[in-house]
Protein backbone atom coordinates (compact mmCIF):
# COMPACT_ATOMS: atom_id res chain seq x y z
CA UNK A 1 8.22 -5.08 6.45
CA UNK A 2 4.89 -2.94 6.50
CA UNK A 3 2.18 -2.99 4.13
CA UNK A 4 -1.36 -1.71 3.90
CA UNK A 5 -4.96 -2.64 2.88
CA UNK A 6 -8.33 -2.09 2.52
CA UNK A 7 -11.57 -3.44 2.34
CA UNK A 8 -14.99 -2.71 2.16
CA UNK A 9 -18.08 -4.34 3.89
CA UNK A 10 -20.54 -6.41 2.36
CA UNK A 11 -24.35 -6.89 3.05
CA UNK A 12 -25.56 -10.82 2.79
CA UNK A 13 -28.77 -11.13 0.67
CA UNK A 14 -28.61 -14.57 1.80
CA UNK A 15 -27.68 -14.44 5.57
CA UNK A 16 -24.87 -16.11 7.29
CA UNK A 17 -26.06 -16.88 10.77
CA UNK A 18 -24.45 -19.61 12.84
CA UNK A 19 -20.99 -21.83 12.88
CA UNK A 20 -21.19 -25.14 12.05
CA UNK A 21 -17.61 -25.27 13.56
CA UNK A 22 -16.82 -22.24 15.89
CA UNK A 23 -12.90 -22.71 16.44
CA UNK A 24 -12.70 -23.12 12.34
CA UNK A 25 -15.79 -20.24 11.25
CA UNK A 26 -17.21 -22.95 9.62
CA UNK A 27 -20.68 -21.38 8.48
CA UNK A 28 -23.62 -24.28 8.80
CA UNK A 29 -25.09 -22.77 5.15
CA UNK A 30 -23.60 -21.05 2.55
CA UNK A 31 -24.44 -17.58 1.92
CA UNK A 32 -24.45 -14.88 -0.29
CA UNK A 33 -23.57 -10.96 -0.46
CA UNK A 34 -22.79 -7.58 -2.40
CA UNK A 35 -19.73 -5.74 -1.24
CA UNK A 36 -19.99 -1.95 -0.61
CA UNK A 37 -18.40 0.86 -2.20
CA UNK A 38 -18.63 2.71 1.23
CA UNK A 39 -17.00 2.53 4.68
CA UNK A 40 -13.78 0.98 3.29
CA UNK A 41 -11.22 -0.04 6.43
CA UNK A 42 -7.68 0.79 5.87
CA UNK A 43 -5.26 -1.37 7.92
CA UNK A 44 -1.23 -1.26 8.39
CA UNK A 45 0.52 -3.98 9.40
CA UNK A 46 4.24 -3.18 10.29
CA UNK A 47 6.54 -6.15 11.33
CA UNK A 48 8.78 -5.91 14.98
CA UNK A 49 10.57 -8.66 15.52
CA UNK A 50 13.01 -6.55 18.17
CA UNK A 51 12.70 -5.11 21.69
CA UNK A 52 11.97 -2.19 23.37
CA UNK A 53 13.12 -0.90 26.16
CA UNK A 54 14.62 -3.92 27.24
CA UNK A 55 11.25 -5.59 26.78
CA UNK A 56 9.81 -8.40 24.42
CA UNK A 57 8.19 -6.93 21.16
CA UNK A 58 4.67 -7.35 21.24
CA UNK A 59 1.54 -6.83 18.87
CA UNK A 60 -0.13 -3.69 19.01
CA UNK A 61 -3.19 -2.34 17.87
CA UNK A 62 -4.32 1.13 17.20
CA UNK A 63 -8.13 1.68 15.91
CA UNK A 64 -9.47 4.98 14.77
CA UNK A 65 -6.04 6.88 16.70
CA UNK A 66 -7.03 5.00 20.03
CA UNK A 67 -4.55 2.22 21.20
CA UNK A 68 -6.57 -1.08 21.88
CA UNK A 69 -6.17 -3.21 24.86
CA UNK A 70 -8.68 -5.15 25.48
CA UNK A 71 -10.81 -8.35 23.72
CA UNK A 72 -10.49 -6.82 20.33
CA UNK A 73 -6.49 -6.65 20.55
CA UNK A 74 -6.80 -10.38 21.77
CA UNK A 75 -9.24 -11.16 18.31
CA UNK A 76 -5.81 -9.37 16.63
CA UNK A 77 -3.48 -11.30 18.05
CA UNK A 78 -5.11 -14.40 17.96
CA UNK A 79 -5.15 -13.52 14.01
CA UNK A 80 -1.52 -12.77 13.89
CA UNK A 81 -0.83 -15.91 15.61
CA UNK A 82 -2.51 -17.75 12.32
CA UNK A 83 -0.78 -15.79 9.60
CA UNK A 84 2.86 -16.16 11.55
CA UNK A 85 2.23 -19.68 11.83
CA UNK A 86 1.49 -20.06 8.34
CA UNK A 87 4.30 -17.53 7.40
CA UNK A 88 6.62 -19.49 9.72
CA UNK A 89 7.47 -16.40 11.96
CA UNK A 90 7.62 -15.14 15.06
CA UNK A 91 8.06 -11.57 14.62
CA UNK A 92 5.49 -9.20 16.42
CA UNK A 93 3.37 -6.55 14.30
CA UNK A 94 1.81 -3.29 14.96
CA UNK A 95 -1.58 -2.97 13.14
CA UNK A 96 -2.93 0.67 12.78
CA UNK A 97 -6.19 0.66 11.61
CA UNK A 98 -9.29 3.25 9.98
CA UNK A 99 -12.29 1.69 10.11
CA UNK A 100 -15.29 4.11 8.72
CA UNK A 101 -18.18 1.49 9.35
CA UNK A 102 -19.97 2.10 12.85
CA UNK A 103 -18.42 -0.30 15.16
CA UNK A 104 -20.64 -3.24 16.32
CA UNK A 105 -23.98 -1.79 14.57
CA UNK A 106 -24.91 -4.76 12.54
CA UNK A 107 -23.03 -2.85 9.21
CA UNK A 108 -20.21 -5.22 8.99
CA UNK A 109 -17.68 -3.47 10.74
CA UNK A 110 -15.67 -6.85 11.59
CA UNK A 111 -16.57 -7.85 7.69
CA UNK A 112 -14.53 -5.03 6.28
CA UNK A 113 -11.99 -4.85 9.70
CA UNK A 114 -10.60 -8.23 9.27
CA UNK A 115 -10.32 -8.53 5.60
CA UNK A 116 -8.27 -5.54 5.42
CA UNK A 117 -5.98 -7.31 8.11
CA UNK A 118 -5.69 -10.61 6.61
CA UNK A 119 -4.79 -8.83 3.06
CA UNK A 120 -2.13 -6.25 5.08
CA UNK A 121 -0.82 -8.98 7.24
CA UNK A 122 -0.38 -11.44 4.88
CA UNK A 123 1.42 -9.27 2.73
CA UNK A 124 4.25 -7.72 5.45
CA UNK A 125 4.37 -11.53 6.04
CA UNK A 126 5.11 -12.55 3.00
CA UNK A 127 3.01 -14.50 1.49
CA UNK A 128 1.88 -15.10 -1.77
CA UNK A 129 -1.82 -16.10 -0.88
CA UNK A 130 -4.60 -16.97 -3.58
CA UNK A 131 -7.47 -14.97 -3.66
CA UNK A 132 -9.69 -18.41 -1.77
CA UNK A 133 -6.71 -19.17 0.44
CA UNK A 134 -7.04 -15.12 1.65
CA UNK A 135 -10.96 -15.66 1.63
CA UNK A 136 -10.48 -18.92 4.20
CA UNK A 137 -7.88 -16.81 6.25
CA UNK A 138 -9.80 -13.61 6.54
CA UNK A 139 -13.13 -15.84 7.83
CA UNK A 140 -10.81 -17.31 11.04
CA UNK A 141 -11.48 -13.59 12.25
CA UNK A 142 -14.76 -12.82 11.33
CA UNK A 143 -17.01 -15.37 8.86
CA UNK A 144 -18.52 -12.41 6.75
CA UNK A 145 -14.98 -11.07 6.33
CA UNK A 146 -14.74 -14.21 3.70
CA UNK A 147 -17.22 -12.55 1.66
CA UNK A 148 -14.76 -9.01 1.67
CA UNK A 149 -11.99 -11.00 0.34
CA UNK A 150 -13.73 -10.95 -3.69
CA UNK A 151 -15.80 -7.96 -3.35
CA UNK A 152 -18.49 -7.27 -5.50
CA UNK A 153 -21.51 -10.22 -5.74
CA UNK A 154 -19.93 -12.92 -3.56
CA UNK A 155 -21.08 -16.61 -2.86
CA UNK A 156 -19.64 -17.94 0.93
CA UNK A 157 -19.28 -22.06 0.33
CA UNK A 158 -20.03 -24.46 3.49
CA UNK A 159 -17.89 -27.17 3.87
CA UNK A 160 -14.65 -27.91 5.76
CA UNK A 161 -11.39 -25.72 6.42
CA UNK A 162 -10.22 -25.89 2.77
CA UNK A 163 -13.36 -25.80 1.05
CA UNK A 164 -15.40 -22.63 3.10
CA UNK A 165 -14.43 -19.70 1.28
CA UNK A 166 -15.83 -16.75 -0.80
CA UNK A 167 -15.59 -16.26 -4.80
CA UNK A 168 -17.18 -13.69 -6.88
CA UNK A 169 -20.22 -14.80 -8.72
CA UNK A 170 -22.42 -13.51 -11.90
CA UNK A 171 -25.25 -10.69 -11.08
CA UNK A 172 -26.78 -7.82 -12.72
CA UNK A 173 -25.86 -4.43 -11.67
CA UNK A 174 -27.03 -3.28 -8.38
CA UNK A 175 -27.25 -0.95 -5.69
CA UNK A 176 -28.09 -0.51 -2.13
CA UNK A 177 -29.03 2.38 0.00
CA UNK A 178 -28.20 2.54 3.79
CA UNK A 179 -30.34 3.62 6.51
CA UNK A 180 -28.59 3.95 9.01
CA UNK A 181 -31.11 4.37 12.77
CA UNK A 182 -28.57 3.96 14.94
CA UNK A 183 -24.73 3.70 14.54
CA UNK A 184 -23.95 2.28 18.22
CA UNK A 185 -22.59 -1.19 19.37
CA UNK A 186 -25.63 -3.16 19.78
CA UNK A 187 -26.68 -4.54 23.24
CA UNK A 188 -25.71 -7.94 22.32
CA UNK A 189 -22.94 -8.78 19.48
CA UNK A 190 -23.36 -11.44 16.70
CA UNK A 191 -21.11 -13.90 18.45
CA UNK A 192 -23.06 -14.18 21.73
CA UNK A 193 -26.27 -14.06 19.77
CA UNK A 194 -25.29 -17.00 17.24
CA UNK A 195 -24.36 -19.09 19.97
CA UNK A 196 -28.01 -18.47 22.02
CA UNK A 197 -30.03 -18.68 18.63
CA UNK A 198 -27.92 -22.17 17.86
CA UNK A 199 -28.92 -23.31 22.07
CA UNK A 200 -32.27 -22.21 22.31
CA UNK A 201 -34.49 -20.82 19.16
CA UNK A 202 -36.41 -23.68 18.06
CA UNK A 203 -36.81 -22.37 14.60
CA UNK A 204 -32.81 -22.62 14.08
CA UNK A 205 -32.80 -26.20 12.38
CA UNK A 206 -35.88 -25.02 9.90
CA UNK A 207 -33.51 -22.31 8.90
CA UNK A 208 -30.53 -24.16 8.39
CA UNK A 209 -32.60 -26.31 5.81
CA UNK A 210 -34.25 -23.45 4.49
CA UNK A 211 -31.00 -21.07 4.26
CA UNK A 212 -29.38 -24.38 2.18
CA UNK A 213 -32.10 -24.32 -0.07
CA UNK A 214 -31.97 -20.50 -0.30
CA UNK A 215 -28.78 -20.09 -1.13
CA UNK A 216 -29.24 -22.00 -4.93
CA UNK A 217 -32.20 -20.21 -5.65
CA UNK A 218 -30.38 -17.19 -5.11
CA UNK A 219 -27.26 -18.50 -7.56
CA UNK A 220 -30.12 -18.97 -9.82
CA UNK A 221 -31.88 -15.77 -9.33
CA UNK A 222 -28.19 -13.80 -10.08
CA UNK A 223 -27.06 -16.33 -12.78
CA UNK A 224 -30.15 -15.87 -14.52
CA UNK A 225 -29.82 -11.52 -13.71
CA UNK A 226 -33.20 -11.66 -12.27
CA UNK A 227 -33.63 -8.57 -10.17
CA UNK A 228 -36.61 -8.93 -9.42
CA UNK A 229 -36.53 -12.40 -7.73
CA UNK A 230 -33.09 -11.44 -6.35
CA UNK A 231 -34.98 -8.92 -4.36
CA UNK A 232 -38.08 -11.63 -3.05
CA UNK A 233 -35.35 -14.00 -1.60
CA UNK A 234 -33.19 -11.00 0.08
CA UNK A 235 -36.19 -9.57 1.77
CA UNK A 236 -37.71 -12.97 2.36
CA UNK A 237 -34.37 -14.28 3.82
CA UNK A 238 -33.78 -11.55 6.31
CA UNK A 239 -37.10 -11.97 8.22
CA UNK A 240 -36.62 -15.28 8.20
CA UNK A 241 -33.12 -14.33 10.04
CA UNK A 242 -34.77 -12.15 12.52
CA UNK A 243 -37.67 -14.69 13.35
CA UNK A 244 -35.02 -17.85 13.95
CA UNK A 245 -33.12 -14.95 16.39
CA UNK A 246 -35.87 -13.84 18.11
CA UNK A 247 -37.06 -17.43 18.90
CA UNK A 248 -34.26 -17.68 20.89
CA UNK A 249 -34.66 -17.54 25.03
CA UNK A 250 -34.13 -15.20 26.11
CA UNK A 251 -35.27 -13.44 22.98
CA UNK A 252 -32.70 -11.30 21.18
CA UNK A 253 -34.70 -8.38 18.90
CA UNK A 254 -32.31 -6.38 17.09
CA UNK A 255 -35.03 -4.58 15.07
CA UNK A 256 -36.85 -1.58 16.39
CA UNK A 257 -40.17 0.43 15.60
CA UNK A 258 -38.25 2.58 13.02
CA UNK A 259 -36.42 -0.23 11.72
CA UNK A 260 -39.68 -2.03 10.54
CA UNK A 261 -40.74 1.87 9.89
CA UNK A 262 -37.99 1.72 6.83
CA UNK A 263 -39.71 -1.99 5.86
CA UNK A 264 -42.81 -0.48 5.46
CA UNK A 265 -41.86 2.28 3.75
CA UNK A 266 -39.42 0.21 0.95
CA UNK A 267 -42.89 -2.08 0.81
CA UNK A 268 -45.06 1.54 -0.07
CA UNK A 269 -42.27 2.24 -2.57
CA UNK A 270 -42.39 -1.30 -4.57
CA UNK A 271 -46.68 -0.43 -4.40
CA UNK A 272 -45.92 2.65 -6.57
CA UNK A 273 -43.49 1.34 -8.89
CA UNK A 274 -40.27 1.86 -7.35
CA UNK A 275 -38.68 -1.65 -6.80
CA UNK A 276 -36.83 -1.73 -3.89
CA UNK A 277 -36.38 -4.32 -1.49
CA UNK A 278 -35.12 -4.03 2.31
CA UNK A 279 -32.92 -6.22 4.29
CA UNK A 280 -30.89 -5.70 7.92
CA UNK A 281 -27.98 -7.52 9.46
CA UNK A 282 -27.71 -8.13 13.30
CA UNK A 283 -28.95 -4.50 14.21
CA UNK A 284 -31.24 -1.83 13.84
CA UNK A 285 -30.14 -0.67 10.42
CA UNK A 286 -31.74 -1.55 7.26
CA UNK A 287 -29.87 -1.73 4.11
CA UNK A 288 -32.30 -1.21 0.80
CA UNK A 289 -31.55 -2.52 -2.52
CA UNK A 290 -32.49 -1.24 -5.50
CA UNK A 291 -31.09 -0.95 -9.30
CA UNK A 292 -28.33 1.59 -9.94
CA UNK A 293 -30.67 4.03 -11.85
CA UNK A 294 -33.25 4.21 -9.00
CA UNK A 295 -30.80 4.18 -5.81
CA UNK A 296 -30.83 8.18 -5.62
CA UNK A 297 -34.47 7.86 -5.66
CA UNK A 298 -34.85 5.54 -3.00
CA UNK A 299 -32.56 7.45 -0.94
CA UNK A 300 -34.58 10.72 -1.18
CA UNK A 301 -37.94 8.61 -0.45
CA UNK A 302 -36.31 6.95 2.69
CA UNK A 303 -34.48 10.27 3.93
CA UNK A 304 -36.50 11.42 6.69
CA UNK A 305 -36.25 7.73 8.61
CA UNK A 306 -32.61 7.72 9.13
CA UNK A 307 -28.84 8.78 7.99
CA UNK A 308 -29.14 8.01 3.96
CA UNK A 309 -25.93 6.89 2.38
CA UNK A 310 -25.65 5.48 -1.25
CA UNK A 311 -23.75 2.93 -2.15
CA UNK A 312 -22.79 1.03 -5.60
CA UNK A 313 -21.49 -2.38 -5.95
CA UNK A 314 -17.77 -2.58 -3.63
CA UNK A 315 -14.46 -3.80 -5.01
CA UNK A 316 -11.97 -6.35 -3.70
CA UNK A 317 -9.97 -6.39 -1.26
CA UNK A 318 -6.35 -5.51 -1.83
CA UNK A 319 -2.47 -3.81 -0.90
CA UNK A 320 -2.38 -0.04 -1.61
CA UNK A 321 0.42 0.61 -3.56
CA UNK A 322 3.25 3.26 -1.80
CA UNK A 323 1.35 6.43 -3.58
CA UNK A 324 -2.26 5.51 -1.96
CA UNK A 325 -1.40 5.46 1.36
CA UNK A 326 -2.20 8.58 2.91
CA UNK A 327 -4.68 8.82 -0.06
CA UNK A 328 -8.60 8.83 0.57
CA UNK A 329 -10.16 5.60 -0.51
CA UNK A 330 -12.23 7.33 -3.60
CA UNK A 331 -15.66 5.33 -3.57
CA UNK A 332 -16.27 2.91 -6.59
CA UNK A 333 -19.29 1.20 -8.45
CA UNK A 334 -16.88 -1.77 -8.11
CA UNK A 335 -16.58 -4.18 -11.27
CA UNK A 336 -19.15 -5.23 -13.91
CA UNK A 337 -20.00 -8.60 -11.86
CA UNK A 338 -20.35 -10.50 -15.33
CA UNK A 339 -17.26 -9.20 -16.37
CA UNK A 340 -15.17 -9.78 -13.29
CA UNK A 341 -15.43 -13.32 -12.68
CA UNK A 342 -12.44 -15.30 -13.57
């Protein structure tokens, strides 16, 4: 059995950022995001249950044409292990995978990466998953890859194994614009860096209560379509991220001189009358949002600080039917979010 996905990242305006339970991705706040129409992952998952060569079938993984075999085929078949137990197999599976987001650059590579798996493996599994019980599967391999699972506007829930998952929320139309400074790996990845913020930043229980509190004014803020305050929180809510990280020992700074460069600059452009509002994930790179009618002009302010690329509001995760694959992923303003919540 073979089937194949894809998924698209998604940038928290509320920030996800420490596990309340690490062997579960339980998230110690809630959070919230907007999916991307842009660097969409496209993952096959193709079922071998025989041998070869005289030798055991095993998973393998193949990522951008490159055949993996190190810690990230382990985070694969650790994965697998969860969907065949739940699938009540045994059979081993190659995953081929196309992932267009910069690997490890605080862009939500792993967001987009293990939704598409959990949607492709689930399917050459066989099961008939909801769209929550895909969102809770999807976050055992990477927490913001819950927030893939809907797409679009997305609310992340606390809570236990059953009840942490992502669902699509109301919002008004909106846009974001990424800035891309550098697309490397970052020094130190999220994992390592939640787990020294959690053990040392002194600031990390203030923004657990703070995040909590956060979160419903940002429900409110979309609920209500508020753009305006939807941008405050975002850009309020990041720094806040940064400051709890960098109060950890030893410090962890994932922005640079250009990144608060592209801060400054979104901060100039609000001052003239372009609202805009800026916001960055565990890296360099700053992600602006704006409405959908100004995002082209943002992106010509903002060109000469980094890589510009555009991006409307992302769809859901889902299979490709047998005529997409082989198909380019055509980029989408993803669904009216008032219209797609069921």
């Amino acid at each position: 059995m073979t089937a194949t996905a894809v998924a698209h990242p998604n940038i928290a305006l509320v920030k996800y950022w420490g596990k309340a339970d690490a062997q579960l991705a339980l998230p110690a706040t809630g959070s919230v995001s907007m999916g991307l129409d842009v660097f969409p992952t496209t993952t096959t998952v193709t079922l071998d249950g025989g041998s070869r060569d005289g030798q055991e079938a095993r998973d393998r993984f193949t990522l951008n044409g490159h055949v993996v075999d190190d810690g990230a085929l382990v985070r694969v078949q650790q994965f697998l292990d969860l969907v065949r137990e739940l699938a009540g197999s045994s059979a081993r599976a190659s995953v081929v995978s196309d992932n267009t987001v910069p690997t490890g650059a605080g862009l939500a590579s792993s967001a987009s990466g293990f939704a598409a798996l959990a949607t492709a493996a689930s399917a050459a599994y066989g099961l008939d998953l909801s769209p929550r019980d895909l969102s809770r599967l999807a976050r055992r391999g990477s927490g913001s890859a819950t927030r893939s699972i809907p797409g679009g506007v997305a609310v992340w829930h606390a809570g236990d194994d059953q009840g942490s998952y992502a669902e699509p929320i109301p919002a008004p139309p909106m846009a974001m614009v990424v800035v891309t400074i550098d697309a490397g790996p970052k020094p130190i990845g999220s994992r390592e860096a939640m787990r020294r913020t959690i053990a040392t930043s002194p600031f990390y229980p203030a923004w657990v209560t703070s995040t909590t509190e956060t979160v419903g004014d940002m429900l409110d803020a979309c609920a209500a379509g508020d753009f305006t305050r939807i941008g405050e929180i975002t850009e309020s809510n990041a720094l806040r991220m940064h400051a709890t990280i960098e109060g950890a020992f030893p410090p962890i700074r994932y922005l640079n001189a250009r990144s608060v460069a592209v801060f400054d600059a979104v901060a100039e452009l609000r001052a003239a009358g372009l609202e805009a509002y800026a916001t960055a994930d565990a890296g360099p790179n700053v992600v602006v949002l704006c409405q959908p009618d100004s995002r082209s002009a943002v992106a010509t302010a903002l060109a000469s600080l980094g890589d510009v690329i555009e991006s409307g509001t992302g769809p859901a995760a889902r299979v490709l039917r047998s005529e997409e694959i082989g198909v380019a992923v055509p980029a989408s303003d993803g669904p009216d979010q008032k219209e797609s919540v069921q």
